[in-house]
N, C-alpha and C. Protein backbone atom coordinates (compact mmCIF):
# COMPACT_ATOMS: atom_id res chain seq x y z
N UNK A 1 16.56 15.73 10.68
CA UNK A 1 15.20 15.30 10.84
C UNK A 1 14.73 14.68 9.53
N UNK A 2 14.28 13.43 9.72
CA UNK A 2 13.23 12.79 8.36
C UNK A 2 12.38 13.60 7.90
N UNK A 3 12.37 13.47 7.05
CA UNK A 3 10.92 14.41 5.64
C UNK A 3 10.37 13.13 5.64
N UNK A 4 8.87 13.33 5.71
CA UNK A 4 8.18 12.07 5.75
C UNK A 4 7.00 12.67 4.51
N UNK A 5 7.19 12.02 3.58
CA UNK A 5 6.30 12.48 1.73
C UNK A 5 5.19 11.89 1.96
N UNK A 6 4.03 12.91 2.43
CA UNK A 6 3.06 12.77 2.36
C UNK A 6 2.28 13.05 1.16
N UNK A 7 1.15 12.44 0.39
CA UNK A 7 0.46 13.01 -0.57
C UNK A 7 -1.08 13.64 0.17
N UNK A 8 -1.19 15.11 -0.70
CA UNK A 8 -2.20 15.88 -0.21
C UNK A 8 -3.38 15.56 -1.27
N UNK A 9 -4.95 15.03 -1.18
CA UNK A 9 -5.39 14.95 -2.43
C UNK A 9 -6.66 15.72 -1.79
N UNK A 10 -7.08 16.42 -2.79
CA UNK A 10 -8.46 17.73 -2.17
C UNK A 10 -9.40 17.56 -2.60
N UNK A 11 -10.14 17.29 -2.53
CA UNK A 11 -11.57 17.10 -3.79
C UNK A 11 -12.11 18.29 -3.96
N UNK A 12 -11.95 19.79 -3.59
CA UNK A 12 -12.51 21.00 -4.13
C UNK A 12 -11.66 21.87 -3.94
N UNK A 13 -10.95 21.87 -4.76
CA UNK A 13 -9.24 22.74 -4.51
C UNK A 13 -10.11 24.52 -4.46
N UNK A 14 -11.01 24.63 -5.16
CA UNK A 14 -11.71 25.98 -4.78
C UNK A 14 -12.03 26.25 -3.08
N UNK A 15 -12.58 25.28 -2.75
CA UNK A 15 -13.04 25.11 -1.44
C UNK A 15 -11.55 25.32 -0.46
N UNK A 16 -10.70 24.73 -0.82
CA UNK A 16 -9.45 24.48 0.29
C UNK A 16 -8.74 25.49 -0.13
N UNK A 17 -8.93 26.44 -1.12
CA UNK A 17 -7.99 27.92 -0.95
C UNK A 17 -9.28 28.67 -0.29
N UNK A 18 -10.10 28.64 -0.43
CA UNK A 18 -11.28 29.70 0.27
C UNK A 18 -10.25 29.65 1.62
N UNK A 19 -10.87 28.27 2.14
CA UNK A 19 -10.53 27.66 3.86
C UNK A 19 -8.89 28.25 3.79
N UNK A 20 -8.13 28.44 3.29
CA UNK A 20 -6.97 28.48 3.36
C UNK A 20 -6.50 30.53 3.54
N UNK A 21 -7.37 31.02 2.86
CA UNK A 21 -7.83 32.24 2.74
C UNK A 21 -7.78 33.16 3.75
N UNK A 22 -9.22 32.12 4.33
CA UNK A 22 -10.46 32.81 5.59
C UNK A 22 -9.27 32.59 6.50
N UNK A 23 -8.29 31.47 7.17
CA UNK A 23 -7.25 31.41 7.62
C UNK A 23 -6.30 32.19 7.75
N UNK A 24 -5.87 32.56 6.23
CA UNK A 24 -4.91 33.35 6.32
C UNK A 24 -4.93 34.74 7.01
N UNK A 25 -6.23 35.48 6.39
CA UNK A 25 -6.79 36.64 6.77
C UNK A 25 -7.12 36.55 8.60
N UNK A 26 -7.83 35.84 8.98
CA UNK A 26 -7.52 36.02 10.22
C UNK A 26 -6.57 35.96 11.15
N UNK A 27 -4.83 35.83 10.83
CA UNK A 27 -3.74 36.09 11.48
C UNK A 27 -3.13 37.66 11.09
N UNK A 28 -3.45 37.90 12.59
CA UNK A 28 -2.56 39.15 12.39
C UNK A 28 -1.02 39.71 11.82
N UNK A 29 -0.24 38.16 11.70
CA UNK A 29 1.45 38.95 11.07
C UNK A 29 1.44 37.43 10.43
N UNK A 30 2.13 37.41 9.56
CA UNK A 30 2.59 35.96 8.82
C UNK A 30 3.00 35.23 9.29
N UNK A 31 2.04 33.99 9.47
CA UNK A 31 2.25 33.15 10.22
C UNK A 31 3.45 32.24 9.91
N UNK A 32 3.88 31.51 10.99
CA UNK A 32 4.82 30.83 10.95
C UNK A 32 5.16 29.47 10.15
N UNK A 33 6.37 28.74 10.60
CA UNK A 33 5.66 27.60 9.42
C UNK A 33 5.21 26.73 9.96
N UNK A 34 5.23 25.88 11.28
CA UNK A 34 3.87 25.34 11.90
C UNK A 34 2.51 25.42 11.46
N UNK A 35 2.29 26.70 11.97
CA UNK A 35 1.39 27.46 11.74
C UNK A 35 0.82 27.01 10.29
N UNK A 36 1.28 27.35 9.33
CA UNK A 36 1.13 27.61 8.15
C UNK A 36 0.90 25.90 7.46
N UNK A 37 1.46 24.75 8.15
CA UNK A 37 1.05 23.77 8.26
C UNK A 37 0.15 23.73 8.02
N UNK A 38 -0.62 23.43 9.55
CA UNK A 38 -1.66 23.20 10.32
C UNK A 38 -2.63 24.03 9.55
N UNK A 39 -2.56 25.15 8.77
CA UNK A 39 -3.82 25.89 8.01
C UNK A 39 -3.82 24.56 6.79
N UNK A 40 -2.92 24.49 6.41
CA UNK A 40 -3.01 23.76 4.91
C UNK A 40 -3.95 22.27 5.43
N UNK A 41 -3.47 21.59 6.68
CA UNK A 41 -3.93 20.73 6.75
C UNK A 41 -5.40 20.94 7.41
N UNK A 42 -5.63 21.95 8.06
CA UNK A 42 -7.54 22.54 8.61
C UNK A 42 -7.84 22.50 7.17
N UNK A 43 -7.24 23.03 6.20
CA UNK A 43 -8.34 23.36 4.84
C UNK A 43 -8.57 22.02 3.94
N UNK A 44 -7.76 20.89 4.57
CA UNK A 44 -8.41 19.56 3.65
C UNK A 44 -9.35 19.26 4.78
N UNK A 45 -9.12 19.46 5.60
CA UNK A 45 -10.21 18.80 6.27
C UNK A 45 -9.92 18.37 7.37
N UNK A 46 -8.12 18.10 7.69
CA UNK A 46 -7.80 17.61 9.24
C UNK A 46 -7.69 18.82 10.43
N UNK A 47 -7.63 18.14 11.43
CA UNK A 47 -7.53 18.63 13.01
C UNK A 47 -6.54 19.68 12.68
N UNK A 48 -5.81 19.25 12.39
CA UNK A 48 -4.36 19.73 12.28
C UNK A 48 -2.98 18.99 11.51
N UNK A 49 -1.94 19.57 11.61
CA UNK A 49 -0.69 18.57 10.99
C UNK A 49 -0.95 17.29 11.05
N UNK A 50 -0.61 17.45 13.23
CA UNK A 50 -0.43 15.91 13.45
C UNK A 50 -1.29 14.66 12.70
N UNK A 51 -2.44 15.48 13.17
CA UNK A 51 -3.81 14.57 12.65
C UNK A 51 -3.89 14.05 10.85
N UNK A 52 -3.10 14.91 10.20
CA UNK A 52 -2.70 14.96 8.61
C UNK A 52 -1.77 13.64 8.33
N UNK A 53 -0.51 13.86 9.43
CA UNK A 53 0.14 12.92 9.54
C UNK A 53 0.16 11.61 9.86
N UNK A 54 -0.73 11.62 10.89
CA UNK A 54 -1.03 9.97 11.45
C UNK A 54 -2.41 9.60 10.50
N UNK A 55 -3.12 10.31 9.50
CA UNK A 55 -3.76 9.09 8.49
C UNK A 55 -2.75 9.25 7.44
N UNK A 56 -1.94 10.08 7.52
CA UNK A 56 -1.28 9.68 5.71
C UNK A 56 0.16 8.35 6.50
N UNK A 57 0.35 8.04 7.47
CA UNK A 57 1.57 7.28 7.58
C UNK A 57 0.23 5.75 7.78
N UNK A 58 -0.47 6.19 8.55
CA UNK A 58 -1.52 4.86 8.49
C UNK A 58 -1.93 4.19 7.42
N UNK A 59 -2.46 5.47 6.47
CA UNK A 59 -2.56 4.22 4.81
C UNK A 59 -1.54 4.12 4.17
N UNK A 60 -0.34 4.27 4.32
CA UNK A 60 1.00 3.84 4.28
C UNK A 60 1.00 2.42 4.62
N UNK A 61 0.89 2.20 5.86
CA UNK A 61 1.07 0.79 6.93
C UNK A 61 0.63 -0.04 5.67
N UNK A 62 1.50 -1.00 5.52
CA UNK A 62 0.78 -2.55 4.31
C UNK A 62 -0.26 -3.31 5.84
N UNK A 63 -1.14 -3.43 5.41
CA UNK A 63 -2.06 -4.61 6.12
C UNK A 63 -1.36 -5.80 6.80
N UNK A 64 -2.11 -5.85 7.96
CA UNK A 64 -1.13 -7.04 8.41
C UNK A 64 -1.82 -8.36 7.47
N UNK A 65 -1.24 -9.40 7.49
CA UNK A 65 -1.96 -10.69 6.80
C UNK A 65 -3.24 -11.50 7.57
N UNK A 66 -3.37 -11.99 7.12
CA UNK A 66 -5.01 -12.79 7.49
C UNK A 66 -4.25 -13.40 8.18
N UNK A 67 -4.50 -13.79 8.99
CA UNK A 67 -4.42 -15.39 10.05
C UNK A 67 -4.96 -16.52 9.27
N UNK A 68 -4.10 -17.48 9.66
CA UNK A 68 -3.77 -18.86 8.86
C UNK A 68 -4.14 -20.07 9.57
N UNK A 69 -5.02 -20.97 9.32
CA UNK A 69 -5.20 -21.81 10.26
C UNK A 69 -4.47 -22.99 10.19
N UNK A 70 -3.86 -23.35 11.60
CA UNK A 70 -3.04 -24.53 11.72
C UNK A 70 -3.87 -25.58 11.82
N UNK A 71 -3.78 -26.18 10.32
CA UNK A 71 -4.47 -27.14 9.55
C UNK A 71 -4.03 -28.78 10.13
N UNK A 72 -2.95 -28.75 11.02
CA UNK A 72 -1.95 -29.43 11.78
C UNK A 72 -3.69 -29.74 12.88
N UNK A 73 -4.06 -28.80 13.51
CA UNK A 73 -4.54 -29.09 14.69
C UNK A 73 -5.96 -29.50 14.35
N UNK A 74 -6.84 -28.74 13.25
CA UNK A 74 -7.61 -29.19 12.90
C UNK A 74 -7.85 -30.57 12.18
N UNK A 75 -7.16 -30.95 11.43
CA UNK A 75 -7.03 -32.74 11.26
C UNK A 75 -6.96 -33.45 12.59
N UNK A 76 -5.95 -33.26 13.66
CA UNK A 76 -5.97 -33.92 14.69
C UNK A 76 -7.00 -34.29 15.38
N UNK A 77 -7.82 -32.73 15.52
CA UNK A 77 -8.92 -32.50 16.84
C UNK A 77 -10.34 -33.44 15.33
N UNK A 78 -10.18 -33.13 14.57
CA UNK A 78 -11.33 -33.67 13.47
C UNK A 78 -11.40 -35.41 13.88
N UNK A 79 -10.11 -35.64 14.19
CA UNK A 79 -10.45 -37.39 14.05
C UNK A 79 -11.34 -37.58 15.66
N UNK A 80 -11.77 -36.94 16.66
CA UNK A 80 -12.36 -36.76 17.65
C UNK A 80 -13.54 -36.89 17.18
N UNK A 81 -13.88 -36.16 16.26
CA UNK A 81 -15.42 -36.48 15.10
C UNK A 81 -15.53 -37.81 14.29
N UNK A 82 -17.10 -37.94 14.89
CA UNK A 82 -17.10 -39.30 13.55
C UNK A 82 -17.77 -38.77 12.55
N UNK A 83 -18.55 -39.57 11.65
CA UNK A 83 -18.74 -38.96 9.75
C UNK A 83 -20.10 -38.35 10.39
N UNK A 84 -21.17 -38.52 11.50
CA UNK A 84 -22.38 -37.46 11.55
C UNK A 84 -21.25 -36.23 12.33
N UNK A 85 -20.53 -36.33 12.71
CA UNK A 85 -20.08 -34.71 13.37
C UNK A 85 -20.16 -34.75 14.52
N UNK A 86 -20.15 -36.01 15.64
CA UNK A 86 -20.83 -36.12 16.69
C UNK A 86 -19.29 -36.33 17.15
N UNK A 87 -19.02 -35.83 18.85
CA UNK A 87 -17.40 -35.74 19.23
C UNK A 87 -17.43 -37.09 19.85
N UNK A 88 -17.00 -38.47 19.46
CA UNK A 88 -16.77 -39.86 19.99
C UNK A 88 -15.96 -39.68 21.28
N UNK A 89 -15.25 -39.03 21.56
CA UNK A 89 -14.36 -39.09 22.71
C UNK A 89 -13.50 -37.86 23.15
N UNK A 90 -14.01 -37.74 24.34
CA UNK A 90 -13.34 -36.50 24.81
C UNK A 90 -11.53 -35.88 24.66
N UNK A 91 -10.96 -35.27 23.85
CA UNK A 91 -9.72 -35.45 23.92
C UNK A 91 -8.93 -35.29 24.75
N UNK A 92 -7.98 -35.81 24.70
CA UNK A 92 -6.89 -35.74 26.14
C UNK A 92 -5.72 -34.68 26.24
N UNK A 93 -5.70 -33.98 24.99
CA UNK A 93 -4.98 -32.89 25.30
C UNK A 93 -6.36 -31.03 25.13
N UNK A 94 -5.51 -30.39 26.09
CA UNK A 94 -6.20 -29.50 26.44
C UNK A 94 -6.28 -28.65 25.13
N UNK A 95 -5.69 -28.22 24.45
CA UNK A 95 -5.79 -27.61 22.94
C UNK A 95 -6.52 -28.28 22.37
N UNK A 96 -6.79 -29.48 21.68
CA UNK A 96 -7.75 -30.50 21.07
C UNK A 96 -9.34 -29.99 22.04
N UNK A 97 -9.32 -29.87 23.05
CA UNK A 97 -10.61 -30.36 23.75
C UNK A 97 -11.16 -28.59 23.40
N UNK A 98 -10.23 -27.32 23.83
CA UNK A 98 -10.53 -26.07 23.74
C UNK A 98 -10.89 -26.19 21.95
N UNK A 99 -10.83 -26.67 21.00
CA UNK A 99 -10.77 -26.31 19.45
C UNK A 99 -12.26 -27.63 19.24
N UNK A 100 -12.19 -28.83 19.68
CA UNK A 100 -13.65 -29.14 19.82
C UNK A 100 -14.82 -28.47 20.10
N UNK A 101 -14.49 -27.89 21.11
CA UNK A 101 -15.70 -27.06 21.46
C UNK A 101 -16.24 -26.10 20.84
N UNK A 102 -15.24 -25.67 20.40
CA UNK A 102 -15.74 -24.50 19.29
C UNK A 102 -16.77 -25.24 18.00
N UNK A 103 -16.41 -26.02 17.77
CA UNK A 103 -17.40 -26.86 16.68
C UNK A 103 -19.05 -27.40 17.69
N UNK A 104 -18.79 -27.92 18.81
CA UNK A 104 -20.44 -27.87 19.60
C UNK A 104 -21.03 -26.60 19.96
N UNK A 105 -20.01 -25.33 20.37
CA UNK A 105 -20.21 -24.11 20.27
C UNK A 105 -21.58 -23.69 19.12
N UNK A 106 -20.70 -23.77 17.90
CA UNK A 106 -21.65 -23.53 16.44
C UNK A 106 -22.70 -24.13 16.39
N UNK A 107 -22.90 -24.77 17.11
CA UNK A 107 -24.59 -25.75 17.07
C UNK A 107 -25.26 -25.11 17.93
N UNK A 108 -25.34 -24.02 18.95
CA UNK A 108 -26.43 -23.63 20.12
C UNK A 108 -26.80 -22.62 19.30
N UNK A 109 -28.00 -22.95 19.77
CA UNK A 109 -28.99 -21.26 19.04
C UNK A 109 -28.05 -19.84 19.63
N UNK A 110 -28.33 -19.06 18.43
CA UNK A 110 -27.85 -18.03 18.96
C UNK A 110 -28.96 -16.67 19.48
N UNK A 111 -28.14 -16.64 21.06
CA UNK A 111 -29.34 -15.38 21.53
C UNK A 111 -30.60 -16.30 22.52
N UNK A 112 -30.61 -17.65 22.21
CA UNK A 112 -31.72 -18.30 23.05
C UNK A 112 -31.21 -18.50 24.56
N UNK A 113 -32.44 -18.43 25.68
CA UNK A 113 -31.93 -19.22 26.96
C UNK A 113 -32.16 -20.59 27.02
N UNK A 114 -31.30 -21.38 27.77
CA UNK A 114 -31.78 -22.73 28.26
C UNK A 114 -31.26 -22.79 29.12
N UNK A 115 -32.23 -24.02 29.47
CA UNK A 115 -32.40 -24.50 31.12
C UNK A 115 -30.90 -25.59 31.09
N UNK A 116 -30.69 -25.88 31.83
CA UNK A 116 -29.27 -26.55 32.39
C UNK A 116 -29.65 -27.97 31.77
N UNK A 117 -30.80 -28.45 31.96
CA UNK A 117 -31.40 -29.64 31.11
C UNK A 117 -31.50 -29.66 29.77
N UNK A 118 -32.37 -28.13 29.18
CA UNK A 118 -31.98 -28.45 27.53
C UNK A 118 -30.66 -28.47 27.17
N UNK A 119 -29.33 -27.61 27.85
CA UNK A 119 -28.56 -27.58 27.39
C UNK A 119 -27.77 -29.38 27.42
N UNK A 120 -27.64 -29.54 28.40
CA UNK A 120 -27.15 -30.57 28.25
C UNK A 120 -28.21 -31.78 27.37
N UNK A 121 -29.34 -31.94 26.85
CA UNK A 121 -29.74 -32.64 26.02
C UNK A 121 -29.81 -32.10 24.82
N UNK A 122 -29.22 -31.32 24.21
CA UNK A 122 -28.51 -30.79 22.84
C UNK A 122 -27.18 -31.61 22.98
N UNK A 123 -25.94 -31.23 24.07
CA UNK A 123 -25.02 -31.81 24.45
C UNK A 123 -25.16 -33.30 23.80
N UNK A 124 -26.14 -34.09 24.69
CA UNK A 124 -25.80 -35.58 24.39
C UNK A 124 -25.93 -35.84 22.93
N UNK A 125 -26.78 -34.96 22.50
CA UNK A 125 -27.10 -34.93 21.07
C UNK A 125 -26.16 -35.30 20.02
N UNK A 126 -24.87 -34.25 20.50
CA UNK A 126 -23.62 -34.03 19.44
C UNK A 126 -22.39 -35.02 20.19
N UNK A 127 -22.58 -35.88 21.21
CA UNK A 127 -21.47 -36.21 21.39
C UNK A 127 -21.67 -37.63 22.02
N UNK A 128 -20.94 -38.90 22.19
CA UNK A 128 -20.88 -40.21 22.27
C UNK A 128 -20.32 -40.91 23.70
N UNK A 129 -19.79 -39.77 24.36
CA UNK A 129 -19.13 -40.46 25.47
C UNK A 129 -20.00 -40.16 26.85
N UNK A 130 -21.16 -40.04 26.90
CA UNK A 130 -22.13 -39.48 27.78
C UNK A 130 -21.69 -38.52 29.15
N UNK A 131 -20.96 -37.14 28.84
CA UNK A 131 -20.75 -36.26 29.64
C UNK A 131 -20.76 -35.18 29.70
N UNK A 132 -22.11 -35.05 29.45
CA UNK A 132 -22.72 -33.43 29.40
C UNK A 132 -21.86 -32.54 29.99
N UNK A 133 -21.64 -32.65 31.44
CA UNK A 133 -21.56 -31.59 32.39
C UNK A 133 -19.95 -31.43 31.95
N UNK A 134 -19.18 -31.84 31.60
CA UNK A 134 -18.01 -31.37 31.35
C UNK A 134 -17.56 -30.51 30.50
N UNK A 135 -18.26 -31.18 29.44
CA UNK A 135 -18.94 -30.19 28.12
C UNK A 135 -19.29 -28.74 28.59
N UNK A 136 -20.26 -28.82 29.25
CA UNK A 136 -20.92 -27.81 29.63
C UNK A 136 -20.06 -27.05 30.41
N UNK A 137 -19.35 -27.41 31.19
CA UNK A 137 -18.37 -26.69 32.29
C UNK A 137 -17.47 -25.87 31.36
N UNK A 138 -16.59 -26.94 30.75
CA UNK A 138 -15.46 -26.07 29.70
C UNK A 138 -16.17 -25.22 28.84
N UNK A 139 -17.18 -25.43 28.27
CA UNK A 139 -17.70 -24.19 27.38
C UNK A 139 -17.61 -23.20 28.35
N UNK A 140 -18.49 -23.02 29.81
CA UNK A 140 -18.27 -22.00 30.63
C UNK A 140 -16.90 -21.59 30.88
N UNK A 141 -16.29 -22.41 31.42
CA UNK A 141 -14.75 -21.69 31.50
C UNK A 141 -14.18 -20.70 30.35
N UNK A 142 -14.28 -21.57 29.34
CA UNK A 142 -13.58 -20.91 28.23
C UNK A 142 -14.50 -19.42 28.05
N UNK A 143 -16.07 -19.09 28.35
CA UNK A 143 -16.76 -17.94 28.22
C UNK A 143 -17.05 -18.07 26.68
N UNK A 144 -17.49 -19.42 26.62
CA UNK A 144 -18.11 -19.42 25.38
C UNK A 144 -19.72 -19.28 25.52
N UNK A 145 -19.99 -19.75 26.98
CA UNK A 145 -21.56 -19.78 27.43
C UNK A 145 -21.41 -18.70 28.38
N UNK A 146 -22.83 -18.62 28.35
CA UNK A 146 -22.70 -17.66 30.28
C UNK A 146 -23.75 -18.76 30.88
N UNK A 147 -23.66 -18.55 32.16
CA UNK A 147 -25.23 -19.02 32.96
C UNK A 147 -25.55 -17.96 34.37
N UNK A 148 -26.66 -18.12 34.44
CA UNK A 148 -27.18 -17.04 35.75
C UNK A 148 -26.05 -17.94 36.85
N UNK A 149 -26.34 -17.19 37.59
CA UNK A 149 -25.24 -17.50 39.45
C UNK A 149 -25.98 -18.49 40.04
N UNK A 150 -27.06 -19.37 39.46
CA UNK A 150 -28.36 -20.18 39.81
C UNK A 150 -28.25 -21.45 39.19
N UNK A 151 -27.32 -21.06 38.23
CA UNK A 151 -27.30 -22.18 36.78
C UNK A 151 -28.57 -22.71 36.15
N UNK A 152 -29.66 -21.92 36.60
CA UNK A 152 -30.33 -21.55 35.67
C UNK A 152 -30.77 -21.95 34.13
N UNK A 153 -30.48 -20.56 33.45
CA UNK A 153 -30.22 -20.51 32.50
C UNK A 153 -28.67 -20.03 31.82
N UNK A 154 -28.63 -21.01 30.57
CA UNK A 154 -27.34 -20.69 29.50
C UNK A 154 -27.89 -20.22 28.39
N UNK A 155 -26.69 -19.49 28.40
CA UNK A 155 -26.46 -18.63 26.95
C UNK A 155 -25.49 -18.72 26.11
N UNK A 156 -25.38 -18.89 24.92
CA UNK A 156 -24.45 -18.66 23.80
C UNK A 156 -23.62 -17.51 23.84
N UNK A 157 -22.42 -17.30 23.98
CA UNK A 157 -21.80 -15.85 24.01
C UNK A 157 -21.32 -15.31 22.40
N UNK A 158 -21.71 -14.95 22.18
CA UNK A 158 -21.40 -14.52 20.72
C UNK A 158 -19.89 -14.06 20.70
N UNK A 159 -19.35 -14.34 19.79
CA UNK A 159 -17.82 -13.83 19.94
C UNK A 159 -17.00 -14.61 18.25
N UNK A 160 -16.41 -14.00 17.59
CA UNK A 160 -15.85 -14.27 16.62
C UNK A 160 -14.76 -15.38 16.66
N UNK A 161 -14.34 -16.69 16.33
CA UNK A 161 -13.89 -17.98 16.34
C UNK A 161 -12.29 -17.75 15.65
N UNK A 162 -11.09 -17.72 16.46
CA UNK A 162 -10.14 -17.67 15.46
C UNK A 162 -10.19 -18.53 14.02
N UNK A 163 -9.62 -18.26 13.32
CA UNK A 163 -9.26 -19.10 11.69
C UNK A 163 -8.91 -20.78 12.19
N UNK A 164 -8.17 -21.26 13.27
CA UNK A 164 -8.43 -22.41 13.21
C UNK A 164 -9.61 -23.27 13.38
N UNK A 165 -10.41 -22.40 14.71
CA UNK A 165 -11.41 -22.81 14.75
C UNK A 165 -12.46 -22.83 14.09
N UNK A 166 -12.35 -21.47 13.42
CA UNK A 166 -13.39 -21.39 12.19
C UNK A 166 -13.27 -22.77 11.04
N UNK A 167 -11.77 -23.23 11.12
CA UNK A 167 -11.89 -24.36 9.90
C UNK A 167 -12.33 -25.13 10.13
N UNK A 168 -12.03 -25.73 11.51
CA UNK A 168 -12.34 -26.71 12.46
C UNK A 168 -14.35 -26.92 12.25
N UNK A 169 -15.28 -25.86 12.76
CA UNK A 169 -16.35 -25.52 12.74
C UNK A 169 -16.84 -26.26 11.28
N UNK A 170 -16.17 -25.41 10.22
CA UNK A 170 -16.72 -25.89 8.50
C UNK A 170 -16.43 -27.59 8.51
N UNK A 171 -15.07 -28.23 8.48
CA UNK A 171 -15.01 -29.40 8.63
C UNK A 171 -16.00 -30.47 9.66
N UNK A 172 -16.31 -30.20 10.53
CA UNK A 172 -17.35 -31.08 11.27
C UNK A 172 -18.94 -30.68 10.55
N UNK A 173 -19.29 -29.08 10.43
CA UNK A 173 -20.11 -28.73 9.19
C UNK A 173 -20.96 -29.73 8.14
N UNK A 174 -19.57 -29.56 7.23
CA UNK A 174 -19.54 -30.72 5.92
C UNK A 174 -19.84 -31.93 6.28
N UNK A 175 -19.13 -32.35 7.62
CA UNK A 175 -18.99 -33.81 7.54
C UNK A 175 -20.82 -34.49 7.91
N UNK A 176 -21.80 -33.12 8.90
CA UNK A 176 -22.99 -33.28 9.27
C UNK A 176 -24.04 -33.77 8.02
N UNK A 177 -23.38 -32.95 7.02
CA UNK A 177 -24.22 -33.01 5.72
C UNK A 177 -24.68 -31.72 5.27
């Protein structure tokens, strides 16, 4: 069986022999070594062993790395933008058009309703090829918007932007002014 070297660190080593103590004293015959574990690890402060074990192998774990944005796709989908930030032409591949959106995404108020009309006259606002409703559709698909079952009103869905899109977002950004 693996020995897995855990470090124990206590911040009131008075305190964790008390707890270790009051423990001891309440077993009737000498406890076992499980047992005898699981006291050491109740008197820092965990559940038990296991519970000792799965945070000391967890801050072990190295961090996974940040996500990296494929700087590849964002140049591509960017030339879709002209120098105000406005999308000239709808792109023709489906990755380009899903990573656009995320940049008209960042322009709706966040938390506001609109009517199917304001939304789409923000729409024409940011973009050159006059087609709101498509716009508007794929944002829904993708569940970047919501709208009532009425179409109604839209909403902004709040939701965190992977790293490409996040670059994507800053680059059209900058380019607004």
């Amino acid at each position: 069986m693996t020995r897995d070297a855990l470090s124990l660190t206590v911040e009131d080593v008075s305190a964790f022999a008390r707890s270790l103590h009051r423990q001891l004293a309440a077993e009737p015959a000498l406890p076992g070594h499980l047992s005898l574990l699981n006291m050491v690890a109740r008197a820092a402060g965990f559940r038990n062993y296991q519970h000792f074990r799965a945070v000391g192998s967890a801050a072990a774990r190295p961090e996974a790395p940040a996500p990296t944005a494929d700087m590849a796709a964002v140049e591509q989908t960017l030339r879709q933008f002209d120098g105000a930030g406005r999308l000239v032409r709808w792109p023709g591949r489906t990755s380009q058009q899903k990573l656009a959106l995320w940049a008209l995404w960042a322009r709706l108020p966040k938390g506001e309703a609109m009517t199917e009309r304001e939304i789409s006259a923000r729409l024409d606002h940011w973009h050159l090829f006059g087609d709101a409703a498509i716009i508007r559709r794929t944002l829904w698909e993708m569940k970047l918007i919501s709208r009532t079952p009425d179409s109604r009103d839209y909403r902004r869905i709040e939701q965190a932007p992977d790293a490409t899109a996040l670059a994507l977002i800053r680059a059209v950004t900058a380019r607004r002014g």
